[in-house]
N, C-alpha and C. Protein backbone atom coordinates (compact mmCIF):
# COMPACT_ATOMS: atom_id res chain seq x y z
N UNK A 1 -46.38 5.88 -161.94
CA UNK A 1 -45.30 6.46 -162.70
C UNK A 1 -44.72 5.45 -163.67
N UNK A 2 -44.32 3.50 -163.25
CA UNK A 2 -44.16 3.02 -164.27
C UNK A 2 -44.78 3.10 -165.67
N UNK A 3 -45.95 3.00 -165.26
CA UNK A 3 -46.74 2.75 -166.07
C UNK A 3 -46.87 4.15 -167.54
N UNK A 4 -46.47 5.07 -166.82
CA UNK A 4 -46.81 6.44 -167.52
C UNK A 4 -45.36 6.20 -168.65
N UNK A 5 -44.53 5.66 -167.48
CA UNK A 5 -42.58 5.22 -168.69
C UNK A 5 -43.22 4.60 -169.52
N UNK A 6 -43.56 3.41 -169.08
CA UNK A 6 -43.34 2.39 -170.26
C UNK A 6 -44.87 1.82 -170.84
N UNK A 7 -45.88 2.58 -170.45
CA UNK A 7 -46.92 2.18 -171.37
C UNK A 7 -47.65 0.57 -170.57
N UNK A 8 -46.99 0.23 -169.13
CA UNK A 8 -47.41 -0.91 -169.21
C UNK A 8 -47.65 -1.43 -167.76
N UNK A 9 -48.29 -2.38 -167.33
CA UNK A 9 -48.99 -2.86 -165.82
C UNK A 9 -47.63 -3.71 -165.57
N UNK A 10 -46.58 -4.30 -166.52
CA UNK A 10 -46.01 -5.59 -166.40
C UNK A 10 -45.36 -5.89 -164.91
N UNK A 11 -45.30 -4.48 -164.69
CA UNK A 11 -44.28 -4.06 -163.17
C UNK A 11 -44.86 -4.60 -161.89
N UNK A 12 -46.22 -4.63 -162.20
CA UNK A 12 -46.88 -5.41 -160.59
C UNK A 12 -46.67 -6.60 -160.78
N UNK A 13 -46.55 -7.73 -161.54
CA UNK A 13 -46.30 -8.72 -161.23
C UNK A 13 -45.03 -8.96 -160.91
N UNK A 14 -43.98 -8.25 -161.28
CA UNK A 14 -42.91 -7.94 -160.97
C UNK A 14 -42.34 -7.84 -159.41
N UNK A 15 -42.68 -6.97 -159.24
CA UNK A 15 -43.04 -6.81 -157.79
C UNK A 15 -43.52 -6.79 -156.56
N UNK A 16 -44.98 -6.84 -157.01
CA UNK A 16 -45.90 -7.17 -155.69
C UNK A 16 -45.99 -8.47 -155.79
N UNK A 17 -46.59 -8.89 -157.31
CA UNK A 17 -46.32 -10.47 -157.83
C UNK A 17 -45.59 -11.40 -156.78
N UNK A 18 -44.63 -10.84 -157.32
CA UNK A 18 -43.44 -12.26 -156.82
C UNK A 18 -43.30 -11.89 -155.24
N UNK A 19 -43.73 -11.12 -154.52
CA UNK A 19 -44.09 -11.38 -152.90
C UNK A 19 -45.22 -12.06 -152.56
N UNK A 20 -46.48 -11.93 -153.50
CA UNK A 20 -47.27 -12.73 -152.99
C UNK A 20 -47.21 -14.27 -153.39
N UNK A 21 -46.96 -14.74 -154.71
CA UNK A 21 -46.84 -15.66 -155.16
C UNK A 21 -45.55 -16.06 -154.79
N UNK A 22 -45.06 -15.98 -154.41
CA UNK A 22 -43.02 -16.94 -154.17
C UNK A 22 -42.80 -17.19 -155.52
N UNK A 23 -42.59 -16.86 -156.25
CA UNK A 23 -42.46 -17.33 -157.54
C UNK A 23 -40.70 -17.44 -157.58
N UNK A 24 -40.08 -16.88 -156.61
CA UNK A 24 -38.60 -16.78 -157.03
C UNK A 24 -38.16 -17.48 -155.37
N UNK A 25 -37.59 -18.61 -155.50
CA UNK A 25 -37.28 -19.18 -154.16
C UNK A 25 -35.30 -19.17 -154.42
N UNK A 26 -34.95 -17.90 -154.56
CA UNK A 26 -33.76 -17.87 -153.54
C UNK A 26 -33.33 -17.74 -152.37
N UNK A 27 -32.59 -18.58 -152.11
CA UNK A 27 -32.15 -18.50 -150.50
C UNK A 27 -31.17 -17.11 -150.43
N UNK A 28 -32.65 -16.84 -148.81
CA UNK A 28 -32.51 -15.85 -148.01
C UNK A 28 -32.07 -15.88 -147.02
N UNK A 29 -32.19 -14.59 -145.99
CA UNK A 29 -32.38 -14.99 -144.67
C UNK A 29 -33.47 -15.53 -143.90
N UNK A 30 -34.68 -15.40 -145.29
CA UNK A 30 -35.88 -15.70 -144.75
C UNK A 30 -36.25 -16.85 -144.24
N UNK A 31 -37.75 -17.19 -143.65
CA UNK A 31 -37.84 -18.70 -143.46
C UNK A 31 -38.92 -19.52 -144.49
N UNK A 32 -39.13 -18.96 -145.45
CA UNK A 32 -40.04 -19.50 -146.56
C UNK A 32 -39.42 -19.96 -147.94
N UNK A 33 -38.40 -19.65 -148.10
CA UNK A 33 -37.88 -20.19 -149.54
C UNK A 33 -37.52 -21.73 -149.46
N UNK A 34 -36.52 -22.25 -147.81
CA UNK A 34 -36.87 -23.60 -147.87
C UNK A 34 -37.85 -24.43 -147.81
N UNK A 35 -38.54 -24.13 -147.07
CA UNK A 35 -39.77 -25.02 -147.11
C UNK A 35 -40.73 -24.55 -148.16
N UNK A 36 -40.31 -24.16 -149.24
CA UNK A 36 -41.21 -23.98 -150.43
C UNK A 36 -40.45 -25.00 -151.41
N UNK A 37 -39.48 -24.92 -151.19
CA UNK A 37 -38.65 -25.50 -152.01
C UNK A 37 -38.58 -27.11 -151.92
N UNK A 38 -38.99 -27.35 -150.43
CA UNK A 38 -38.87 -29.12 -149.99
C UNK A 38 -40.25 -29.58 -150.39
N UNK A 39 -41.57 -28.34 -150.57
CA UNK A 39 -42.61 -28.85 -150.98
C UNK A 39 -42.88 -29.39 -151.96
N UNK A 40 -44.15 -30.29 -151.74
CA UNK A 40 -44.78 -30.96 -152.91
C UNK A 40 -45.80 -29.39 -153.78
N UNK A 41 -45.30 -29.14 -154.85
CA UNK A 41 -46.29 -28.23 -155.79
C UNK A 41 -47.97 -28.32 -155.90
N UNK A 42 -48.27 -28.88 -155.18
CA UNK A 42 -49.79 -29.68 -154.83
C UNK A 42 -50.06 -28.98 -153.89
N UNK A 43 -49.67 -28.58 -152.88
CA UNK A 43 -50.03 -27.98 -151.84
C UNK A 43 -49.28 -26.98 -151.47
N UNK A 44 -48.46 -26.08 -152.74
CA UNK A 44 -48.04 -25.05 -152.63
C UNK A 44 -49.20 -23.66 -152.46
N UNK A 45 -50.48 -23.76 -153.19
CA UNK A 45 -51.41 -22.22 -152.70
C UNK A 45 -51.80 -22.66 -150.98
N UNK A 46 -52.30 -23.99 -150.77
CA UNK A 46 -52.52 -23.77 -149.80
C UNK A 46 -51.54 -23.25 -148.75
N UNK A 47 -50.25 -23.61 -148.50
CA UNK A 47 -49.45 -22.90 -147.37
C UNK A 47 -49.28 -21.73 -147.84
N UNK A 48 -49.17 -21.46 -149.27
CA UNK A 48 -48.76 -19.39 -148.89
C UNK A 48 -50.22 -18.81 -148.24
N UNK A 49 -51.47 -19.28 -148.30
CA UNK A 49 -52.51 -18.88 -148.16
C UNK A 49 -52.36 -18.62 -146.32
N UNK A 50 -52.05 -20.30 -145.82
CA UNK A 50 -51.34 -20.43 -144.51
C UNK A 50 -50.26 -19.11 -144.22
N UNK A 51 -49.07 -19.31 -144.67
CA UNK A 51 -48.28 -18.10 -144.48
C UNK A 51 -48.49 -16.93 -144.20
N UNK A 52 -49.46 -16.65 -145.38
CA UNK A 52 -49.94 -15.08 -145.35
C UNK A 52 -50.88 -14.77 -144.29
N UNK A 53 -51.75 -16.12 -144.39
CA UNK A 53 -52.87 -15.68 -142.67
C UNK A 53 -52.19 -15.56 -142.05
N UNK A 54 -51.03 -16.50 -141.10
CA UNK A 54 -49.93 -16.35 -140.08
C UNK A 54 -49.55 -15.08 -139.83
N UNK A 55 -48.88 -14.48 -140.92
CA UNK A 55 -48.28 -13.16 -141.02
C UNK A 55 -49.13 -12.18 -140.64
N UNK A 56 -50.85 -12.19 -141.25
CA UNK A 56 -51.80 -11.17 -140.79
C UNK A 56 -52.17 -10.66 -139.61
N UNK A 57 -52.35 -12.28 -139.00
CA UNK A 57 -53.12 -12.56 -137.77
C UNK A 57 -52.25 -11.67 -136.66
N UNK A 58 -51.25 -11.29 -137.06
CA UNK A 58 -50.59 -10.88 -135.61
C UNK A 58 -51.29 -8.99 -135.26
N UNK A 59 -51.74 -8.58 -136.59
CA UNK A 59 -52.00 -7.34 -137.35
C UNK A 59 -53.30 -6.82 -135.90
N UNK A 60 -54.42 -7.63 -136.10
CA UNK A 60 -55.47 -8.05 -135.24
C UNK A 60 -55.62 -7.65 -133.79
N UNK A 61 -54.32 -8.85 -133.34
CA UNK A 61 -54.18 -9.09 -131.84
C UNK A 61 -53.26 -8.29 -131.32
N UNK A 62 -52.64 -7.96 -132.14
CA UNK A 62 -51.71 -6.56 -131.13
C UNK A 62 -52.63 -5.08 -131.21
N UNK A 63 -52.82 -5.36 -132.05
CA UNK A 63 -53.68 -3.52 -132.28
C UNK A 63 -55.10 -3.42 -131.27
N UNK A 64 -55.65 -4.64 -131.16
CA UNK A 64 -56.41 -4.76 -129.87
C UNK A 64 -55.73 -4.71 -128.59
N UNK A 65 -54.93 -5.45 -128.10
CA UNK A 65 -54.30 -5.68 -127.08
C UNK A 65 -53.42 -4.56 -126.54
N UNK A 66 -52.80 -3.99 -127.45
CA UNK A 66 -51.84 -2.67 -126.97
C UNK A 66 -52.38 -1.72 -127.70
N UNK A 67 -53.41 -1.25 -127.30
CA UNK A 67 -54.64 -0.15 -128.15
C UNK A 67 -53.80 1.47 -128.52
N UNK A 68 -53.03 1.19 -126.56
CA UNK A 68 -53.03 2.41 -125.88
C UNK A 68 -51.39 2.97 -126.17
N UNK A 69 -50.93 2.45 -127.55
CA UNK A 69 -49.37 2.19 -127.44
C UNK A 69 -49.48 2.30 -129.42
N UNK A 70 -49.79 3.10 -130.02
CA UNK A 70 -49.82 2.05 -131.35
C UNK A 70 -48.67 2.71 -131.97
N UNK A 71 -47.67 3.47 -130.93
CA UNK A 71 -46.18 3.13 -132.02
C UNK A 71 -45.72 2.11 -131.56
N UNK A 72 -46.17 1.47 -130.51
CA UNK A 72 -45.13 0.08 -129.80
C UNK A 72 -45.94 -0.78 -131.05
N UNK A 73 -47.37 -1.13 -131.43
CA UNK A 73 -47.74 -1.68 -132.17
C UNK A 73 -46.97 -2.02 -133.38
N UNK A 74 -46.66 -0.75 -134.26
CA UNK A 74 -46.01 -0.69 -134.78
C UNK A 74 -44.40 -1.09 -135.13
N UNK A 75 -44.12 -0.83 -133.95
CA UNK A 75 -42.72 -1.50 -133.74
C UNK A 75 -42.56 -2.71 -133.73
N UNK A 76 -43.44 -3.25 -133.00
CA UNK A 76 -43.53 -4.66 -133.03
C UNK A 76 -44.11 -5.39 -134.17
N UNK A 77 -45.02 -4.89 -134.82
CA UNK A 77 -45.11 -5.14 -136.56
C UNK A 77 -44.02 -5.63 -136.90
N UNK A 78 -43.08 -4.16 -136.86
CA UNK A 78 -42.14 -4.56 -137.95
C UNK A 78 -41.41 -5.12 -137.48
N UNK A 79 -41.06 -6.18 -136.69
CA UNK A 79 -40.37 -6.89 -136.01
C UNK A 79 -40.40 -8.09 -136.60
N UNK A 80 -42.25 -8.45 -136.57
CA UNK A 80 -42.81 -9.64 -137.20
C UNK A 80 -42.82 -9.67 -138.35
N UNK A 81 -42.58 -8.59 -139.09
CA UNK A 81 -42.94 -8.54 -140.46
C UNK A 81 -41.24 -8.80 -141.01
N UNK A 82 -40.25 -8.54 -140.35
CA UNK A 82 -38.47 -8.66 -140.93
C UNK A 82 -38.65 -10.16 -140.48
N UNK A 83 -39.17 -11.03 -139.89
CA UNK A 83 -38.73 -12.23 -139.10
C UNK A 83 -39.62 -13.14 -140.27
N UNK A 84 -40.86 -12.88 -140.38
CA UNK A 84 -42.18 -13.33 -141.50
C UNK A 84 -42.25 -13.58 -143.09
N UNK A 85 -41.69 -12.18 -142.90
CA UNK A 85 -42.16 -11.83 -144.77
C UNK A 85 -41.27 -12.83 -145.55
N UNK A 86 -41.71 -12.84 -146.95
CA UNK A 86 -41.35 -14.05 -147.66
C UNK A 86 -39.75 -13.60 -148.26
N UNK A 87 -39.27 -12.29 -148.65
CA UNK A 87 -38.20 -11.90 -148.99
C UNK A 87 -37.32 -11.06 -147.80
N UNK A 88 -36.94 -11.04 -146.85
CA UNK A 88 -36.72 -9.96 -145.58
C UNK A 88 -35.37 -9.76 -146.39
N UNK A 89 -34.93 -8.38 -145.55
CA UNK A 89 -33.96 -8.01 -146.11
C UNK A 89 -33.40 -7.59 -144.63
N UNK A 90 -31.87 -7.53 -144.79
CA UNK A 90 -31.29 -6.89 -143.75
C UNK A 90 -32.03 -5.06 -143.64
N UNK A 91 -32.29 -4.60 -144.12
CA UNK A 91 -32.79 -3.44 -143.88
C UNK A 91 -34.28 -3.51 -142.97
N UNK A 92 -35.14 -4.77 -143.38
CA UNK A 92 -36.35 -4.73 -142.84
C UNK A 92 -36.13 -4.97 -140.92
N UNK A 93 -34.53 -5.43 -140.78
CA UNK A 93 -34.32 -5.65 -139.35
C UNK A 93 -33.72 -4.40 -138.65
N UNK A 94 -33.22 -3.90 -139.63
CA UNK A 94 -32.45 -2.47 -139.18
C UNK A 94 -33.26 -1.63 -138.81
N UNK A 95 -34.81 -1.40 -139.93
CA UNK A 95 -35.56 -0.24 -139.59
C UNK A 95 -36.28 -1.12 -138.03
N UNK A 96 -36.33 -2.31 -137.84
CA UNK A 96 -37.17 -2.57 -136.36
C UNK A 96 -36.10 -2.42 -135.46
N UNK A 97 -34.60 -2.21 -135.55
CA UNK A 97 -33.71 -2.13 -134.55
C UNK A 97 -33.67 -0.70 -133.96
N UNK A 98 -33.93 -0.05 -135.26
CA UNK A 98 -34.11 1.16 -135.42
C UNK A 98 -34.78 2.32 -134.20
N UNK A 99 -35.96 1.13 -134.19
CA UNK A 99 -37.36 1.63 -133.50
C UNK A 99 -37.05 1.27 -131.94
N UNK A 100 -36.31 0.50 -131.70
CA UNK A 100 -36.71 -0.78 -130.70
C UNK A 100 -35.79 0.60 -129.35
N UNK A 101 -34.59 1.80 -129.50
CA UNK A 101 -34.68 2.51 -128.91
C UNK A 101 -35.00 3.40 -128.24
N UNK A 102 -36.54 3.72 -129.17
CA UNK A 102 -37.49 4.52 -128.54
C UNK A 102 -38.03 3.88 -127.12
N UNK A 103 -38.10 2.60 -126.64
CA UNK A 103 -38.49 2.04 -125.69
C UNK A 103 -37.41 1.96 -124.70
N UNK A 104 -36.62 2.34 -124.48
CA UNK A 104 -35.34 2.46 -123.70
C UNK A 104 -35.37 2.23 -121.89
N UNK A 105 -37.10 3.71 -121.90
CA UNK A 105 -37.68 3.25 -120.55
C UNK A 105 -38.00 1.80 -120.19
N UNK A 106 -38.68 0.70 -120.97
CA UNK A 106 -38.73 -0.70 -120.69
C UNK A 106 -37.55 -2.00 -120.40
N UNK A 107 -36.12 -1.27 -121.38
CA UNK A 107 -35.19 -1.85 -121.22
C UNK A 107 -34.92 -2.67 -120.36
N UNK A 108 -35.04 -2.17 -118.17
CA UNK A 108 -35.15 -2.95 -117.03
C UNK A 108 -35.96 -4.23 -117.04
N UNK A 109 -36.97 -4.28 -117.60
CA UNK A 109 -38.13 -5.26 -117.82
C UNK A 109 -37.70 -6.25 -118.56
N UNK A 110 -36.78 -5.95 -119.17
CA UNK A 110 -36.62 -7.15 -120.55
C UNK A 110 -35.89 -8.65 -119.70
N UNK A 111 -35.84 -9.49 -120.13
CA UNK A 111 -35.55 -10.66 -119.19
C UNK A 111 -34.34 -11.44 -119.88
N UNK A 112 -34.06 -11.05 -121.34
CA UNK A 112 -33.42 -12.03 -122.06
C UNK A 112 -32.56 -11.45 -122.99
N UNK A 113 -31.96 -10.08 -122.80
CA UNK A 113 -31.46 -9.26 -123.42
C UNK A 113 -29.89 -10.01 -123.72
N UNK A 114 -29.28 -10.72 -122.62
CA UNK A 114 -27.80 -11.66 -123.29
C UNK A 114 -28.12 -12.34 -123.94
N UNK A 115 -29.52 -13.33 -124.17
CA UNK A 115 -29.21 -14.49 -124.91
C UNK A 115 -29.63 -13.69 -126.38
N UNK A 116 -30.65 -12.61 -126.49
CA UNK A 116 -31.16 -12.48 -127.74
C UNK A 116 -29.68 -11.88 -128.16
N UNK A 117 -28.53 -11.04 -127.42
CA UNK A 117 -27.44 -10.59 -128.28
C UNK A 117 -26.52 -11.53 -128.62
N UNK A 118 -26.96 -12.38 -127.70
CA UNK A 118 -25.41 -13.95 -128.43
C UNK A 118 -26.17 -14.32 -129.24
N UNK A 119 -27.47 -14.83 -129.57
CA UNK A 119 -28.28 -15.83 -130.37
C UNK A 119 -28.38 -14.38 -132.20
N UNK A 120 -28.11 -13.32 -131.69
CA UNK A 120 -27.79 -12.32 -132.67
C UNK A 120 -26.68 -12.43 -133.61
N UNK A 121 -26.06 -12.23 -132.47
CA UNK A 121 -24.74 -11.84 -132.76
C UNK A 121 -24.06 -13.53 -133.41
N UNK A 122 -24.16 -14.82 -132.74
CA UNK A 122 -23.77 -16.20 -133.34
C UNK A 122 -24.07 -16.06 -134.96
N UNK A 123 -25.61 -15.20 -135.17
CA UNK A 123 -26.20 -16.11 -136.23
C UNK A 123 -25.49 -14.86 -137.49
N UNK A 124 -25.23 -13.56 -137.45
CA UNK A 124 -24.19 -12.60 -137.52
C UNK A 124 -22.98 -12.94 -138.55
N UNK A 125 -22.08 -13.61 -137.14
CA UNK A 125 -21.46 -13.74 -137.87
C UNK A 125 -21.04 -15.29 -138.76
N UNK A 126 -21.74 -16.34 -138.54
CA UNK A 126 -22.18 -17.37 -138.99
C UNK A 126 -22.81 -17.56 -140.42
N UNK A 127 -23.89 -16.11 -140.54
CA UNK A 127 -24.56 -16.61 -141.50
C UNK A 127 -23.99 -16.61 -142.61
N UNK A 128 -22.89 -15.47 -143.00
CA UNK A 128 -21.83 -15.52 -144.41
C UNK A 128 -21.34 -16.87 -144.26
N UNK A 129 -20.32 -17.46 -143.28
CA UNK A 129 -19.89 -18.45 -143.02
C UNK A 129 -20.60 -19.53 -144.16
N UNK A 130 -21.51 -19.78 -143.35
CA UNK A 130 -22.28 -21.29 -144.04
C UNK A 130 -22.52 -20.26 -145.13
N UNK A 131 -23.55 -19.35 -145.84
CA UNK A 131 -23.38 -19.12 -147.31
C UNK A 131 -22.51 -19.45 -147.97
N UNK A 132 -20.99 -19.19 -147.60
CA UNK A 132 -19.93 -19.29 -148.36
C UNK A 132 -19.46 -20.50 -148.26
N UNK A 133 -19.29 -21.54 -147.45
CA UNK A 133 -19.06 -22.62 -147.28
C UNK A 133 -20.29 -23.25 -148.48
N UNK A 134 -21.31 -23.09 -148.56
CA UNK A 134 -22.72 -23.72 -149.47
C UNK A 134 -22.45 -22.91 -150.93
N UNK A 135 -21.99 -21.68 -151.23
CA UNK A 135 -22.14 -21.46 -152.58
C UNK A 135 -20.99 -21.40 -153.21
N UNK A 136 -19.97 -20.88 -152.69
CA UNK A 136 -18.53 -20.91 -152.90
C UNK A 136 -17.68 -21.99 -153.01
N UNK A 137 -17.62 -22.37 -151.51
CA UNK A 137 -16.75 -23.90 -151.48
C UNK A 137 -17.30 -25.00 -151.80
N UNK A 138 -18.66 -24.81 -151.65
CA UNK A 138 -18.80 -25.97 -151.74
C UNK A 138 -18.58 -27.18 -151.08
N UNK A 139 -18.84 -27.04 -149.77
CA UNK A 139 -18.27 -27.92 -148.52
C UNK A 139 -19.34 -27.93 -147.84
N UNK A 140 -20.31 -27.47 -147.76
CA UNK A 140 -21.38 -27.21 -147.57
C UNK A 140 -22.63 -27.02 -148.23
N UNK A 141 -24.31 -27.58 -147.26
CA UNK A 141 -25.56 -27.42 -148.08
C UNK A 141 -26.18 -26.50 -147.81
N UNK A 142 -27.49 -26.52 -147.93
CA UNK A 142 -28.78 -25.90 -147.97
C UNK A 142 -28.79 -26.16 -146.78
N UNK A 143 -28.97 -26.88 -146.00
CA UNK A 143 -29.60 -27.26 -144.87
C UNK A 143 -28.36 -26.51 -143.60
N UNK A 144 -26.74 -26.25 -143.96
CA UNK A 144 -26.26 -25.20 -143.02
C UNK A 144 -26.79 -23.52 -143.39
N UNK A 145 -27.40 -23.74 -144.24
CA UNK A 145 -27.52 -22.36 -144.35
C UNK A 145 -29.18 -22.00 -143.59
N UNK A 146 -29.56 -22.89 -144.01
CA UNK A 146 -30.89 -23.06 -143.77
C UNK A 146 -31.11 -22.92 -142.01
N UNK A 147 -30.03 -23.46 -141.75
CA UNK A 147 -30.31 -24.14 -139.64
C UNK A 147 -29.75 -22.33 -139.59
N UNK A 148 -28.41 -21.75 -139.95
CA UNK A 148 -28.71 -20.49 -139.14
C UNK A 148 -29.57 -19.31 -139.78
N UNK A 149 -30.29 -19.57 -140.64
CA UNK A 149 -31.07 -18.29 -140.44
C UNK A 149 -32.44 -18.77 -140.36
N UNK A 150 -32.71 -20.05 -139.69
CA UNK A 150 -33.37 -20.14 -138.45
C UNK A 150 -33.03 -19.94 -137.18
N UNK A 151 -31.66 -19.75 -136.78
CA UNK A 151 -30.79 -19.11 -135.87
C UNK A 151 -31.51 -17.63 -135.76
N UNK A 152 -30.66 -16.94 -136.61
CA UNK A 152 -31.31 -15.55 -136.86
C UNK A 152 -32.69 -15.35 -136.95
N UNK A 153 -33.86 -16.08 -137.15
CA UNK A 153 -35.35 -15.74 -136.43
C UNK A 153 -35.63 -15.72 -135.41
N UNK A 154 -34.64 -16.95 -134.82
CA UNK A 154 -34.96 -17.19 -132.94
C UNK A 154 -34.38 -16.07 -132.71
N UNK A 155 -33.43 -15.18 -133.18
CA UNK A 155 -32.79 -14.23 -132.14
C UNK A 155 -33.58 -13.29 -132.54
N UNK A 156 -34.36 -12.65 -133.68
CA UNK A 156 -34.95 -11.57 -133.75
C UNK A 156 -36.75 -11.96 -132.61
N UNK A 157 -37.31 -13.10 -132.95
CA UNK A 157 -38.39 -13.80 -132.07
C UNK A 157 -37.96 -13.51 -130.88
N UNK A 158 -37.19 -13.68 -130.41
CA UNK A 158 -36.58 -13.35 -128.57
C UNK A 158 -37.18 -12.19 -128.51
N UNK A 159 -36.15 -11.31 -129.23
CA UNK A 159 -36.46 -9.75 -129.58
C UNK A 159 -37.60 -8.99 -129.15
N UNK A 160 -38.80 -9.54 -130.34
CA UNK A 160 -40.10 -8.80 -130.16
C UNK A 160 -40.64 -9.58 -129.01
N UNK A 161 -40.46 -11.01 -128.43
CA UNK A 161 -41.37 -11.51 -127.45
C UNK A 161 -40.94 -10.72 -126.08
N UNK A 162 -39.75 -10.29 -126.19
CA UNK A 162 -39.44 -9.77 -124.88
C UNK A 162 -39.38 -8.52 -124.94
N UNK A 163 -39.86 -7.85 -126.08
CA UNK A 163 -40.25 -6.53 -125.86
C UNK A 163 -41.49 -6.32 -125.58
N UNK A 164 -41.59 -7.14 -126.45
CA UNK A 164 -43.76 -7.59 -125.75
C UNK A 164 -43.89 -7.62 -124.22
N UNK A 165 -43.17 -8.55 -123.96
CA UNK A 165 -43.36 -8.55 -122.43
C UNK A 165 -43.03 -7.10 -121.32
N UNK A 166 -42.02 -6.54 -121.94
CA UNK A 166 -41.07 -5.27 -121.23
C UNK A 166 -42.39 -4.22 -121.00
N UNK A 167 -43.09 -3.79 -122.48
CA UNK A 167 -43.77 -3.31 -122.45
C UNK A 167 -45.04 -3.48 -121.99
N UNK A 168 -46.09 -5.09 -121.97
CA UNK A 168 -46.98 -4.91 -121.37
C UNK A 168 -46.68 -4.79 -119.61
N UNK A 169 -45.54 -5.82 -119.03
CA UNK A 169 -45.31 -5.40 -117.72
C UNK A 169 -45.20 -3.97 -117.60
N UNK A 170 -44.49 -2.82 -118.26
CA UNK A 170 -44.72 -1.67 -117.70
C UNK A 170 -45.93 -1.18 -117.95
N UNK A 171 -46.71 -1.46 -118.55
CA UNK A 171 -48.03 -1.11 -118.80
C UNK A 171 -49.07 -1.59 -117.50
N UNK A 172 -48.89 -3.00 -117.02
CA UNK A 172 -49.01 -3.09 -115.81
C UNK A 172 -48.60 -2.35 -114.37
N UNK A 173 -47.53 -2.39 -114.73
CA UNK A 173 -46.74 -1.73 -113.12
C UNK A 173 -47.35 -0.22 -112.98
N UNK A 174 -48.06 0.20 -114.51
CA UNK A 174 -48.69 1.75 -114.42
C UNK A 174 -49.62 1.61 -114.12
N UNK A 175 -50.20 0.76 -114.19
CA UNK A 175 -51.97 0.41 -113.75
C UNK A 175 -51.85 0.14 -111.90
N UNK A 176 -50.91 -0.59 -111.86
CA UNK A 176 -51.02 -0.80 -110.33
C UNK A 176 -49.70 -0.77 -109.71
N UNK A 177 -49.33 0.58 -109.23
CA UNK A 177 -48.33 0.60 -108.76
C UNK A 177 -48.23 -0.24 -107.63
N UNK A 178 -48.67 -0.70 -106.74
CA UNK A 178 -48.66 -1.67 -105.97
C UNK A 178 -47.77 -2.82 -106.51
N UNK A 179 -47.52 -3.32 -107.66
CA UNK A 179 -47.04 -4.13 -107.94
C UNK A 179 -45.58 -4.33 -108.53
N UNK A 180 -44.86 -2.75 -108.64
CA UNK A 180 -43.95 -2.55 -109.42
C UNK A 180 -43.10 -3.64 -108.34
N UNK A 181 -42.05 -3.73 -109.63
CA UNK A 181 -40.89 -5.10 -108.83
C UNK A 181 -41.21 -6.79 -108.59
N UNK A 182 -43.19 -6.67 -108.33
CA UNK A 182 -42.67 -8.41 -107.81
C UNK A 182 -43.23 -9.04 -109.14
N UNK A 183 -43.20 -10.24 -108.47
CA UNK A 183 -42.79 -11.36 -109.59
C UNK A 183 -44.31 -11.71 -110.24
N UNK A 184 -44.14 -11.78 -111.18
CA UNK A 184 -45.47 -11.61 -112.26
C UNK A 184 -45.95 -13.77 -112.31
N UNK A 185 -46.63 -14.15 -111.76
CA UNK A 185 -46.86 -15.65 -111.54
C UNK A 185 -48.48 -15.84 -112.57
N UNK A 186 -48.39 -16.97 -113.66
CA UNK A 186 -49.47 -17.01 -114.25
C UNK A 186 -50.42 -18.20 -113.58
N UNK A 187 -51.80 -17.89 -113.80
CA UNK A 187 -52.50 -19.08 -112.71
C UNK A 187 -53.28 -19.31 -114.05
């Protein structure tokens, strides 16, 4: 449809462009604009190349592993993909918060549900904090802004790892009821 407006392709670089290439390193909530920014330009294709495999690879091993589940797949995508991607937006966490009620039955299973809502909720209401302290006042750097929304990955990372877990344990406890309740020990 752009293209039909204005006669012109210019819009993909525009858009898809500047997600694949980083070409625009404002600070986000994301975790790629600083460390693009502390890099040496020499070895800037190679880490987005890095990045982007990172980001893929998860695509792979869940869709094998939870074959039998592929809206949990899904869910958990987009979990990795709001925590990953090079621009996240508060919306890309909303639509995985979104999802994360459909699993409600696993809820019991989850192991870490206080710390992921304090390690949430800290980075919440923190993260304006240091923004505004770094762009406003000026009393502050890059590097407070930077430490909590690495805050805010660990709390969304909690998130999907312990939904991961909620869900393959019940996926277990269905395979062998024999086992519902005890303690899951790795050898």
């Amino acid at each position: 449809m752009s293209y039909l407006v204005t006669g012109s392709w210019e819009f993909l670089a525009s858009t898809y462009g500047v997600q694949l290439t980083l070409s625009d390193l404002t600070p986000n909530v994301g975790l790629w604009w600083y460390f693009f920014v502390e890099m040496f330009d020499s070895f800037r294709a190679f880490f987005l190349a890095v990045f982007w495999l990172h980001l893929a690879s998860y695509v792979g091993g869940l869709t094998l592993r939870i074959r039998s589940q592929p809206l949990v797949v899904v869910t958990l995508l987009l979990g990795i993909f709001a925590i990953f991607k090079p621009y996240p937006s508060i919306g890309d966490t909303a639509l995985f918060l979104a999802m994360v009620p459909l699993y409600r039955h696993v809820f019991p299973l989850m192991r870490y549900t206080f710390l992921v809502a304090a390690v949430v909720l800290y980075a919440v209401f923190l993260g304006p904090a240091f923004y505004h302290l770094w762009i406003y006042a000026g009393s502050g750097n890059a590097n407070f802004f930077y430490a909590i929304t690495l805050v805010w990955g660990l709390g969304q990372s909690l998130l999907v790892c312990d939904l991961t877990f909620a869900v393959l344990r019940d996926e277990w406890e269905v395979e062998r009821p024999e086992m519902v309740g005890k303690e899951i020990r790795q050898i």
